[in-house]
C-alpha atoms as a PDB file:
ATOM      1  CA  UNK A   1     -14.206 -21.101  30.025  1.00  0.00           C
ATOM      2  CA  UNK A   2     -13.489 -24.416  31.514  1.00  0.00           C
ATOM      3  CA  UNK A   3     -13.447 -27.906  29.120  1.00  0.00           C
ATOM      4  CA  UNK A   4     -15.008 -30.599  30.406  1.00  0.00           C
ATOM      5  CA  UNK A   5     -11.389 -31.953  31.034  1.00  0.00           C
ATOM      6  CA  UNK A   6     -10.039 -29.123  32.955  1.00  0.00           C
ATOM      7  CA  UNK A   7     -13.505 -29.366  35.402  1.00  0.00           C
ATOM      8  CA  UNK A   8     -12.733 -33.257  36.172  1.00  0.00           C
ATOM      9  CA  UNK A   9      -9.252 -32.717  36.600  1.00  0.00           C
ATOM     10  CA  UNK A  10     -10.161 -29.759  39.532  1.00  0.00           C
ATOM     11  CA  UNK A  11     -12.864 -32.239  40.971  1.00  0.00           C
ATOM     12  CA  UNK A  12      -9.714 -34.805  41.079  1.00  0.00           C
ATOM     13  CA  UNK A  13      -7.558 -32.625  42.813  1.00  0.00           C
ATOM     14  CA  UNK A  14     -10.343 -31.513  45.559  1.00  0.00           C
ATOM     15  CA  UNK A  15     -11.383 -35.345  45.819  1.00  0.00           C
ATOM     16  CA  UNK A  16      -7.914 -36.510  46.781  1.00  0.00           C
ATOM     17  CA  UNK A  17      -7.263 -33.719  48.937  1.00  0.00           C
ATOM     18  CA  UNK A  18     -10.820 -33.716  50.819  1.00  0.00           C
ATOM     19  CA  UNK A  19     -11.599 -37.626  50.464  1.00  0.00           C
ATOM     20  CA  UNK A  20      -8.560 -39.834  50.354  1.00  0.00           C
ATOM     21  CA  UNK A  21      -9.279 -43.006  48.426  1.00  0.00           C
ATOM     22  CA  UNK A  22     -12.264 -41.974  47.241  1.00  0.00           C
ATOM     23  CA  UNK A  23     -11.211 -44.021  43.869  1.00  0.00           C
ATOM     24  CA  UNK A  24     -11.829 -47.052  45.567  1.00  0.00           C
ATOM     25  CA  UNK A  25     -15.440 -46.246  46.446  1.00  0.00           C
ATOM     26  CA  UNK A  26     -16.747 -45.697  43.269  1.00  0.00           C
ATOM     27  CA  UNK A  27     -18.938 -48.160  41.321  1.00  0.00           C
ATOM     28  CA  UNK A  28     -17.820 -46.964  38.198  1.00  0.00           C
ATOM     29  CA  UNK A  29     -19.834 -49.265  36.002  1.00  0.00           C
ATOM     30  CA  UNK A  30     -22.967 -47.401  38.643  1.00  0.00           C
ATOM     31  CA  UNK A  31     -21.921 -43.986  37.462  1.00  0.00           C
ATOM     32  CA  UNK A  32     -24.242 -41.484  36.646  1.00  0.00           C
ATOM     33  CA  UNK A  33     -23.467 -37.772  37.587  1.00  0.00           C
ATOM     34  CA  UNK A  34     -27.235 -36.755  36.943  1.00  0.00           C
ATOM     35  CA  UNK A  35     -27.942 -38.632  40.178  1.00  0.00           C
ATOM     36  CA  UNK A  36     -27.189 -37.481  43.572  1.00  0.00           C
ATOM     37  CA  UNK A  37     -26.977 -41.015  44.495  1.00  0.00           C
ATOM     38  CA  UNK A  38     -24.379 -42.571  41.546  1.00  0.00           C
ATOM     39  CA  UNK A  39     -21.956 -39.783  41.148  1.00  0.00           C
ATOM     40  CA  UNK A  40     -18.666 -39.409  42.454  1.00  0.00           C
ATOM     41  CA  UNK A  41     -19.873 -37.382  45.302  1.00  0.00           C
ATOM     42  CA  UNK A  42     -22.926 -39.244  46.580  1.00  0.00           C
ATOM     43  CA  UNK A  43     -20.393 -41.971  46.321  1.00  0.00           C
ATOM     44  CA  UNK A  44     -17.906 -40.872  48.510  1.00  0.00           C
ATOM     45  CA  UNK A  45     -19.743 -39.502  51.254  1.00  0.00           C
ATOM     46  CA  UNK A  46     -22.325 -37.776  49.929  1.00  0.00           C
ATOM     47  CA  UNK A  47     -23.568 -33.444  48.905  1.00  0.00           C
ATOM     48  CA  UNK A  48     -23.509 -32.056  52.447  1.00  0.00           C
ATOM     49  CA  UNK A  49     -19.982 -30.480  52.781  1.00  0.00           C
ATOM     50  CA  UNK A  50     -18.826 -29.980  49.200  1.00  0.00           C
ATOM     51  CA  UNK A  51     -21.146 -26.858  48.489  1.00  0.00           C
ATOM     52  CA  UNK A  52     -19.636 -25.364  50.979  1.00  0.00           C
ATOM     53  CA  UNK A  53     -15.765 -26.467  50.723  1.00  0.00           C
ATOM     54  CA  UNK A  54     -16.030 -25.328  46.596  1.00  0.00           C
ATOM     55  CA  UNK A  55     -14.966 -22.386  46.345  1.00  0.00           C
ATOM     56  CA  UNK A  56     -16.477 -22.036  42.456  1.00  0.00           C
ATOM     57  CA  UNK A  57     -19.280 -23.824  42.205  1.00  0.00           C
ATOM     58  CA  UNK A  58     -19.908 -27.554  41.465  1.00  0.00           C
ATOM     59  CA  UNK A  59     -19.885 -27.111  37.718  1.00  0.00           C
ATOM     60  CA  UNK A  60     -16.223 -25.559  38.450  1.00  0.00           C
ATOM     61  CA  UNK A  61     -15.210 -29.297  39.457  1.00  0.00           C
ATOM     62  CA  UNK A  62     -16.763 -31.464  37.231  1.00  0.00           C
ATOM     63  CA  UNK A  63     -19.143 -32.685  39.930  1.00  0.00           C
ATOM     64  CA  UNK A  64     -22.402 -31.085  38.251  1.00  0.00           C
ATOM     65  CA  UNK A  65     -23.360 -30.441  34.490  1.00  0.00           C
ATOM     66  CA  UNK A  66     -23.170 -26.322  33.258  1.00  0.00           C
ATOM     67  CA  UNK A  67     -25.738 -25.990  30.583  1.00  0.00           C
ATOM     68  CA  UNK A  68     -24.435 -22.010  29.481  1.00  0.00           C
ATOM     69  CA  UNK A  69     -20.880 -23.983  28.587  1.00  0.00           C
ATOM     70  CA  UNK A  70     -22.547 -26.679  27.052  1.00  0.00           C
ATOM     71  CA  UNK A  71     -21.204 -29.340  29.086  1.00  0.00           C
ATOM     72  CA  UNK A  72     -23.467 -32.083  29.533  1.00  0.00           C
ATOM     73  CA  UNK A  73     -24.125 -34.803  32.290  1.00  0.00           C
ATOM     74  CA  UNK A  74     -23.134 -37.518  29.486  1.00  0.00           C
ATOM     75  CA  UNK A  75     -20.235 -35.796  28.391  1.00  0.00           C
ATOM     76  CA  UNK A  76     -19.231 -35.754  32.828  1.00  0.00           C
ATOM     77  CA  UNK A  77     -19.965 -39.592  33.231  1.00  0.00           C
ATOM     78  CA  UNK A  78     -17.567 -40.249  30.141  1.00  0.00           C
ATOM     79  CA  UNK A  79     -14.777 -37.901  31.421  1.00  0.00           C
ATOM     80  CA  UNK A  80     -14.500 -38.728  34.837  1.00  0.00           C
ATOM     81  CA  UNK A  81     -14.010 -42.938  34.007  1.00  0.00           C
ATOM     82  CA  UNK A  82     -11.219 -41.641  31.493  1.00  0.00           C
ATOM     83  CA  UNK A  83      -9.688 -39.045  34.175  1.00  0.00           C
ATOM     84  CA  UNK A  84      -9.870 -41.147  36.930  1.00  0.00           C
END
């Protein structure tokens, strides 16, 4: 199983392959990865493409919570403004 760590650090690595810069969009004080709007996703260019392009699942990349790992929405929001 995945830490909460490991999941931001594989949504890092698919971010600056598949959205260059995307660091420099974010509103990080705005973040909130419970909202489609405020997380690093809807950020960057939005929900449409990545549920395709991830090969594991969102959870798998930090970019939604995974309740049966125990990894919470709060616990996301705190790890990606440390990670990124």
């Amino acid at each position: 199983m995945l830490t909460t760590a490991q999941r931001v650090d594989n949504g890092i690595a698919w971010l600056d392959y598949r959205r260059p810069n995307w660091r420099n969009r974010i509103n990080w004080a705005a973040l909130d990865m419970a909202s489609m709007n405020d997380c690093v996703l809807g950020q960057t260019g939005g929900w449409s493409d990545p549920r395709r392009e991830v090969p594991y699942g969102l959870s798998h990349y930090g970019f939604k919570n995974d309740l049966d790992s125990g990894i919470t929405y709060e616990e996301l929001d705190t790890e990606w403004r440390r990670r990124a």
